[in-house]
C-alpha atoms as a PDB file:
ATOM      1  CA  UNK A   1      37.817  18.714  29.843  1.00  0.00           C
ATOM      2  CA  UNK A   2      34.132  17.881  29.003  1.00  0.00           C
ATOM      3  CA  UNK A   3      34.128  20.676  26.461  1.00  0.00           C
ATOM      4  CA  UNK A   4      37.303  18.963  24.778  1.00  0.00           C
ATOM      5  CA  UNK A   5      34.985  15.091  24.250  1.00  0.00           C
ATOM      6  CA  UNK A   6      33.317  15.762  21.381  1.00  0.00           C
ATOM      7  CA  UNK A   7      36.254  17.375  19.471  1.00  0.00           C
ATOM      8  CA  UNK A   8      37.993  13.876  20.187  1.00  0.00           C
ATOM      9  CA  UNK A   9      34.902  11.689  19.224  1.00  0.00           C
ATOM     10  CA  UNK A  10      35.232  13.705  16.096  1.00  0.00           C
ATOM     11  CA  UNK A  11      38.456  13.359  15.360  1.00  0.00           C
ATOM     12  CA  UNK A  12      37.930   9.628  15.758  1.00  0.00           C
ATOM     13  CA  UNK A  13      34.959   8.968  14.152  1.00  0.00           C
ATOM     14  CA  UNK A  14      37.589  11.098  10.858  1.00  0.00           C
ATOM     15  CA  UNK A  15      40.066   8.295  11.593  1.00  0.00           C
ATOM     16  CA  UNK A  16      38.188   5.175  10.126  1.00  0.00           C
ATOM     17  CA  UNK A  17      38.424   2.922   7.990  1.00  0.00           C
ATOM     18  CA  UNK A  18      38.984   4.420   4.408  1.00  0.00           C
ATOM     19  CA  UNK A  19      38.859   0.408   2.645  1.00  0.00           C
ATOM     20  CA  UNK A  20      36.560   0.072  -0.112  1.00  0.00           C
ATOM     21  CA  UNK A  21      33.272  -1.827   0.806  1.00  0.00           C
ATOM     22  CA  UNK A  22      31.284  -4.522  -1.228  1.00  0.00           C
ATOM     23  CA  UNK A  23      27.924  -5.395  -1.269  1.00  0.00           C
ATOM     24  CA  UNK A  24      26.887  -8.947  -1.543  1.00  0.00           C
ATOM     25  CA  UNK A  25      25.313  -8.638  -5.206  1.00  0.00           C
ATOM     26  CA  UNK A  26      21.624  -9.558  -5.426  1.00  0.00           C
ATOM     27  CA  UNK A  27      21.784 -12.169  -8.742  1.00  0.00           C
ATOM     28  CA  UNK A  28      19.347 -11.848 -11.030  1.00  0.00           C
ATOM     29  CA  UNK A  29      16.473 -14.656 -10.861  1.00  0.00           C
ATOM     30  CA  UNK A  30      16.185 -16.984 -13.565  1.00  0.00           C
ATOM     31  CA  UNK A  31      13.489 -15.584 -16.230  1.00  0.00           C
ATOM     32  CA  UNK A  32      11.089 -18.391 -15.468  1.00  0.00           C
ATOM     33  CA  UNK A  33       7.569 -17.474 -13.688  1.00  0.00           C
ATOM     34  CA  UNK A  34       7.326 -17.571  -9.973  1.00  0.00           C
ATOM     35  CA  UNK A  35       6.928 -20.806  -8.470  1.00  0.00           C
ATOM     36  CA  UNK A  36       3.617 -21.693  -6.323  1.00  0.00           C
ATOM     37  CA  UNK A  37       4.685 -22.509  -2.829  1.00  0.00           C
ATOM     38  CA  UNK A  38       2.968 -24.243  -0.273  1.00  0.00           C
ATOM     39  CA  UNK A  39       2.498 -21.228   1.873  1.00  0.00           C
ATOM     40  CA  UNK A  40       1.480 -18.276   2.132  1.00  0.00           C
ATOM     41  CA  UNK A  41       4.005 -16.469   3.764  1.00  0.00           C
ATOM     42  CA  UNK A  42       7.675 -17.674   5.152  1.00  0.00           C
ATOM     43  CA  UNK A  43       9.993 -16.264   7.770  1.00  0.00           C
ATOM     44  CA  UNK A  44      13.794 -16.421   6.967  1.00  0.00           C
ATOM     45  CA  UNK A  45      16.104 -16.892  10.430  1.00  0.00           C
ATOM     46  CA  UNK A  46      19.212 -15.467  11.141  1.00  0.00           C
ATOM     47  CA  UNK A  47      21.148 -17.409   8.791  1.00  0.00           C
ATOM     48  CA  UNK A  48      24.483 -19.497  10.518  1.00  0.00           C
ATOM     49  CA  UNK A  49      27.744 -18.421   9.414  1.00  0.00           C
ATOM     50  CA  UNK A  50      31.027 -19.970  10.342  1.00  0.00           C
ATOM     51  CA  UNK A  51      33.004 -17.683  12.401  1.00  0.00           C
ATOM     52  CA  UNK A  52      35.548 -16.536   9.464  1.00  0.00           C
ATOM     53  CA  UNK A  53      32.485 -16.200   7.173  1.00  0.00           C
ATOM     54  CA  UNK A  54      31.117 -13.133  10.081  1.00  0.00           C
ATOM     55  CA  UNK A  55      34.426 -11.712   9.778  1.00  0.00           C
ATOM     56  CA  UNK A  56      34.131  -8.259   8.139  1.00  0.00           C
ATOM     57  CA  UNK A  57      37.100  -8.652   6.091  1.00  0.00           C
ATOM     58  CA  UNK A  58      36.467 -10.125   2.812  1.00  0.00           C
ATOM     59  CA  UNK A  59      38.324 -13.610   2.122  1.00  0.00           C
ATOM     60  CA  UNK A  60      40.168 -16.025   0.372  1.00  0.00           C
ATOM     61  CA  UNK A  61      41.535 -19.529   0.562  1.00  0.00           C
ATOM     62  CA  UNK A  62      45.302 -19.566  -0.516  1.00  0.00           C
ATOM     63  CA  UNK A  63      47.443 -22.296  -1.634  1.00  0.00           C
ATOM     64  CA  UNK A  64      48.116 -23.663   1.123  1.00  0.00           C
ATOM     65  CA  UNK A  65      44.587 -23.661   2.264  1.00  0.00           C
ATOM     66  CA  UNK A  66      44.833 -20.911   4.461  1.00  0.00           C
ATOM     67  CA  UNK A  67      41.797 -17.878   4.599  1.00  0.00           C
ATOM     68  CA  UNK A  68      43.597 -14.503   4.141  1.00  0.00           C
ATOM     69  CA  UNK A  69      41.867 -11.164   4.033  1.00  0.00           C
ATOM     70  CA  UNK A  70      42.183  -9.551   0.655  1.00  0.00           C
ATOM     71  CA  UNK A  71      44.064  -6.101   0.867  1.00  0.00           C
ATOM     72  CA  UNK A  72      41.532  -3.052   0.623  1.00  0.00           C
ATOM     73  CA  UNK A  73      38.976  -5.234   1.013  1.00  0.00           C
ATOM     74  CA  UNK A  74      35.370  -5.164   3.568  1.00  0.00           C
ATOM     75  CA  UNK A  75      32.021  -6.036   3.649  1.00  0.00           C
ATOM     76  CA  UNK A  76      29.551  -3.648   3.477  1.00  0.00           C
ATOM     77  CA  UNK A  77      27.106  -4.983   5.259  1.00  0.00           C
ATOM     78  CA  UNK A  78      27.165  -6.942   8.392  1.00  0.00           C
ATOM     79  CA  UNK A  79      27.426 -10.519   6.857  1.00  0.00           C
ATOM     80  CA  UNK A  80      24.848 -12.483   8.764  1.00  0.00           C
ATOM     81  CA  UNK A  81      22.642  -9.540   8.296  1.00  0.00           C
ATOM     82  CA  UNK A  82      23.273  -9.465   4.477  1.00  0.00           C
ATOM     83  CA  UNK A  83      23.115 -13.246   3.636  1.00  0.00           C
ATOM     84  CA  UNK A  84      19.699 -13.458   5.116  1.00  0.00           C
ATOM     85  CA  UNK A  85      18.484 -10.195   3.253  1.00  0.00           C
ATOM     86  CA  UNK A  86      20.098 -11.752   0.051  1.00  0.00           C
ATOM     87  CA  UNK A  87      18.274 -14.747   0.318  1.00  0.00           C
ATOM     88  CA  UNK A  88      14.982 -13.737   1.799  1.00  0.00           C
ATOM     89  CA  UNK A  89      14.807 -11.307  -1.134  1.00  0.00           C
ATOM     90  CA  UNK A  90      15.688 -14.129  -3.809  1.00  0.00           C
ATOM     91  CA  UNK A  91      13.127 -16.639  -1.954  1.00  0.00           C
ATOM     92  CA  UNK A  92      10.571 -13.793  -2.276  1.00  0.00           C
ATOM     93  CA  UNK A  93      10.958 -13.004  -5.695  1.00  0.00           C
ATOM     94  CA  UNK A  94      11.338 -16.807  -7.051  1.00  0.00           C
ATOM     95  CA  UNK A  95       7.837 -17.601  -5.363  1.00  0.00           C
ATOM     96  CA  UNK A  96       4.717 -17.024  -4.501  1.00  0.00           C
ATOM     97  CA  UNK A  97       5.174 -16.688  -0.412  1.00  0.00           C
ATOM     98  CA  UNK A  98       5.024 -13.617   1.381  1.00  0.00           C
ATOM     99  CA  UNK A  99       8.994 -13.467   2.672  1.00  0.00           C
ATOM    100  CA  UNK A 100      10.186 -11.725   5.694  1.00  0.00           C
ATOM    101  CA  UNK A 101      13.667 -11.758   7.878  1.00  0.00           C
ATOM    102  CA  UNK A 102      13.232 -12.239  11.316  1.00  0.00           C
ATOM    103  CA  UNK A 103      11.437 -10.800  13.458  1.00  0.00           C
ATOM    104  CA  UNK A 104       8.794 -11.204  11.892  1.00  0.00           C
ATOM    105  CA  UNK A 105       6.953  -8.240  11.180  1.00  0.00           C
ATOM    106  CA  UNK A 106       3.085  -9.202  11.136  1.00  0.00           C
ATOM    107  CA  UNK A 107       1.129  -9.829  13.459  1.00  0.00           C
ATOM    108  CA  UNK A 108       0.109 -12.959  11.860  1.00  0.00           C
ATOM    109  CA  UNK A 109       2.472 -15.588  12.795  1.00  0.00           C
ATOM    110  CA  UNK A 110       4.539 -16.964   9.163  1.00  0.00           C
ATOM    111  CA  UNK A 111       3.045 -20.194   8.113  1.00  0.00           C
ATOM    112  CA  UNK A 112       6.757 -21.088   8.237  1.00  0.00           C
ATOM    113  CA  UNK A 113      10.078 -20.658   9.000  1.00  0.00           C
ATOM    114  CA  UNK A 114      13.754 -21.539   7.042  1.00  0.00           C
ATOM    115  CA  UNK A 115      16.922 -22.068   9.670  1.00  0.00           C
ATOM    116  CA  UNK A 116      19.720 -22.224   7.653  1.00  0.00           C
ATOM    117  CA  UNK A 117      23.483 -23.331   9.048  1.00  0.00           C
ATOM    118  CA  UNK A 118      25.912 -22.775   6.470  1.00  0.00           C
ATOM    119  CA  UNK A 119      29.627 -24.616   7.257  1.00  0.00           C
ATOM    120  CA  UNK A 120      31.222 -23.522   4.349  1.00  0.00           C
ATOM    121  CA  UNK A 121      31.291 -20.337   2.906  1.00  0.00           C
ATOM    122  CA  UNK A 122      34.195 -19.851   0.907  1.00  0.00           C
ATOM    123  CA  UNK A 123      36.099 -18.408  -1.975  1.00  0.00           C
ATOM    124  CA  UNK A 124      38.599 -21.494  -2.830  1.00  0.00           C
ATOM    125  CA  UNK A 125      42.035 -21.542  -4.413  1.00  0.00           C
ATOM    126  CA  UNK A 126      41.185 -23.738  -7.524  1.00  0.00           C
ATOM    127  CA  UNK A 127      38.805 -21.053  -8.445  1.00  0.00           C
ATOM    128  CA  UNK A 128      35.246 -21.973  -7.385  1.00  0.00           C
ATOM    129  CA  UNK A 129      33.104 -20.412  -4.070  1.00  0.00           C
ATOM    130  CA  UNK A 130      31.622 -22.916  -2.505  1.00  0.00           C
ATOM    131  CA  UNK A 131      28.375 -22.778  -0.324  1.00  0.00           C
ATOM    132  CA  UNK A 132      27.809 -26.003   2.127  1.00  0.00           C
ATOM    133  CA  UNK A 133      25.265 -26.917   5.133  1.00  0.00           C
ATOM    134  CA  UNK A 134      21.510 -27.169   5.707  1.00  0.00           C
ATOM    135  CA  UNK A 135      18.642 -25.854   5.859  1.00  0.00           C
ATOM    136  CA  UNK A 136      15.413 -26.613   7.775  1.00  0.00           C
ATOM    137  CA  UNK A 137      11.781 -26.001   6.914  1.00  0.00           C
ATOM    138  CA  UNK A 138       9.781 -25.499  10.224  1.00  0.00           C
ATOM    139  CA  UNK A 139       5.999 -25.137  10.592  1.00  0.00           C
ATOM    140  CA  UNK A 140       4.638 -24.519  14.397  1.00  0.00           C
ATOM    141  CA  UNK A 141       1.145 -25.215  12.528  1.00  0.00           C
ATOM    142  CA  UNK A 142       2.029 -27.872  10.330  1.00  0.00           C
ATOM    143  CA  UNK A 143       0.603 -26.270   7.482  1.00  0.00           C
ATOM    144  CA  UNK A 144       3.765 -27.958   5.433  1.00  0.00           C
ATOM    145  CA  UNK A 145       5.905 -31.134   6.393  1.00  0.00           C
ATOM    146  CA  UNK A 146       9.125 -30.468   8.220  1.00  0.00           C
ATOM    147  CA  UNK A 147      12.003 -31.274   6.963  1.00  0.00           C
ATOM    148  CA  UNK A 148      15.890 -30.894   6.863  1.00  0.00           C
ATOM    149  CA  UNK A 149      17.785 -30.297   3.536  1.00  0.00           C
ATOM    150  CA  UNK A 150      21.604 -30.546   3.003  1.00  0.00           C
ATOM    151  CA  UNK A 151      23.028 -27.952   0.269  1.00  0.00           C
ATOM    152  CA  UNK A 152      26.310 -28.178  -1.519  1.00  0.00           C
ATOM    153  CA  UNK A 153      26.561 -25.505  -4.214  1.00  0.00           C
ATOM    154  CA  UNK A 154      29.513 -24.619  -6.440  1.00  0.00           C
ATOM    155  CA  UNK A 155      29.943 -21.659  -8.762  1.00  0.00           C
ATOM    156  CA  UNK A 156      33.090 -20.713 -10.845  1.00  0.00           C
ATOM    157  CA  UNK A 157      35.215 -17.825  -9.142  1.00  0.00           C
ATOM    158  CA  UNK A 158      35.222 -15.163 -12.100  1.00  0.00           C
ATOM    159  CA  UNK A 159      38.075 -13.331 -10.790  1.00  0.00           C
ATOM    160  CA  UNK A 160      39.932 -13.590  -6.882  1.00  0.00           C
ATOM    161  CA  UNK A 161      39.152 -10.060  -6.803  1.00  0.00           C
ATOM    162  CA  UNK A 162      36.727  -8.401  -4.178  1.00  0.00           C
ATOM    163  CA  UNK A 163      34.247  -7.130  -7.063  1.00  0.00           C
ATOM    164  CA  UNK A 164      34.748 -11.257  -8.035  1.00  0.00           C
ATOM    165  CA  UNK A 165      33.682 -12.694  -4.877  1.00  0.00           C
ATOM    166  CA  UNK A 166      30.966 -10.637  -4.074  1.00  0.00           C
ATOM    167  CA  UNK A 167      29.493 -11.519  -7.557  1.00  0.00           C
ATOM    168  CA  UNK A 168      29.552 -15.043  -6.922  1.00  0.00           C
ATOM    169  CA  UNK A 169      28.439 -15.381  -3.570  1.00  0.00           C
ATOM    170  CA  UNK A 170      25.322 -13.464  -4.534  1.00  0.00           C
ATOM    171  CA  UNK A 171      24.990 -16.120  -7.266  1.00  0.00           C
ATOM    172  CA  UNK A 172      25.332 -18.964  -4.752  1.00  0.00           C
ATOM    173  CA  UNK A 173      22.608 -16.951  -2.533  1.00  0.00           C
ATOM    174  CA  UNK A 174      20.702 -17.253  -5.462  1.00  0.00           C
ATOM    175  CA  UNK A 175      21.188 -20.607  -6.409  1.00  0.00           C
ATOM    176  CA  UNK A 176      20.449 -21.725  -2.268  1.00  0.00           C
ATOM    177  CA  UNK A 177      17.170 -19.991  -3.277  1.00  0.00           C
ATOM    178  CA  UNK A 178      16.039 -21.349  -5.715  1.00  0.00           C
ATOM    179  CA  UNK A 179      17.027 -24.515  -4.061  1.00  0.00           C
ATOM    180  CA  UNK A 180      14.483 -23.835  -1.409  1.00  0.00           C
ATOM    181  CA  UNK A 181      11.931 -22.477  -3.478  1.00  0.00           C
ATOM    182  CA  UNK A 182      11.770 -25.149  -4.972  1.00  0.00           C
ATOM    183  CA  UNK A 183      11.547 -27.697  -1.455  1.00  0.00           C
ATOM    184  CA  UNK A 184       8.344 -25.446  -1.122  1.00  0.00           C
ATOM    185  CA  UNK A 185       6.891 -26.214  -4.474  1.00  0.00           C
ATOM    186  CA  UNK A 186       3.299 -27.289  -4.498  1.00  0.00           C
END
């Protein structure tokens, strides 16, 4: 029997999931210069998603406002996972700051920290993906002034494809970002 398990793990591990995978895309930063921030170096929490947003099925609002998963369609990437590598990596190349995802990996504690709770995450019906919630700006040190920031960011839906959505919630990633950046602006 025991000699008979890893022919069966094998055989299982053959049966999965065939569906094409996406990547959250990584927008391009706008061509200005990098943008001095008040610290030196910033951790990035485990961003919030709303339960359908973890889901590894890529969706899309229908009609009748209902989220259905688009045939042949997953996430690469574990989405909580990805969303905070997508914007750590924006943050970190649109400023100055050292940027890091939790943990953090110094031994240096991060002159700060950005919690971000996202409520809406969505690819809508009438063509736009919308990104909604807040984001907080923690220092234990109080190098910088805390503070909590609503977001509400809109960008046109190119196509309700998979290859579409991924596109454009990379270039709401990037547009929370810059957003941020920006709140840390000397």
């Amino acid at each position: 029997m025991v000699r008979f398990l890893p022919l069966a793990l094998l055989a299982l591990t053959a049966c999965g999931s065939t569906e094409p995978r996406y990547l959250i895309d990584s927008a391009p930063a706008e061509t200005s210069a990098q943008v001095r921030m008040q610290v030196a170096t910033l951790e990035v929490r485990d961003v919030s998603l709303p339960a359908y947003a973890e889901d590894s099925q890529i969706l899309i609002e229908g009609a009748d406002g209902a989220l259905t998963p688009l045939d042949n369609a997953l996430w690469a990437d574990e989405p909580t996972r990805a969303v905070t590598m997508r914007l750590a990596e924006a943050i970190g190349r649109g400023g100055t700051a050292t940027v890091a995802v939790e943990p953090w990996p110094l031994e240096t504690p991060a002159q700060a920290e950005i919690h971000v709770l996202v409520s809406e995450m969505v690819a809508r019906a009438s063509g736009q993906f919308d990104l909604k919630g807040q984001f907080a700006i923690s220092s234990y040190d109080h190098v910088i002034r805390e503070r909590i920031k609503r977001f509400e960011i809109s960008v046109p839906l190119n196509e309700a494809t998979p290859r579409g959505i991924a596109q454009t919630s990379g270039l709401a990633l990037q547009k929370l970002a810059e957003q941020i950046t920006r709140e840390l602006a000397r």
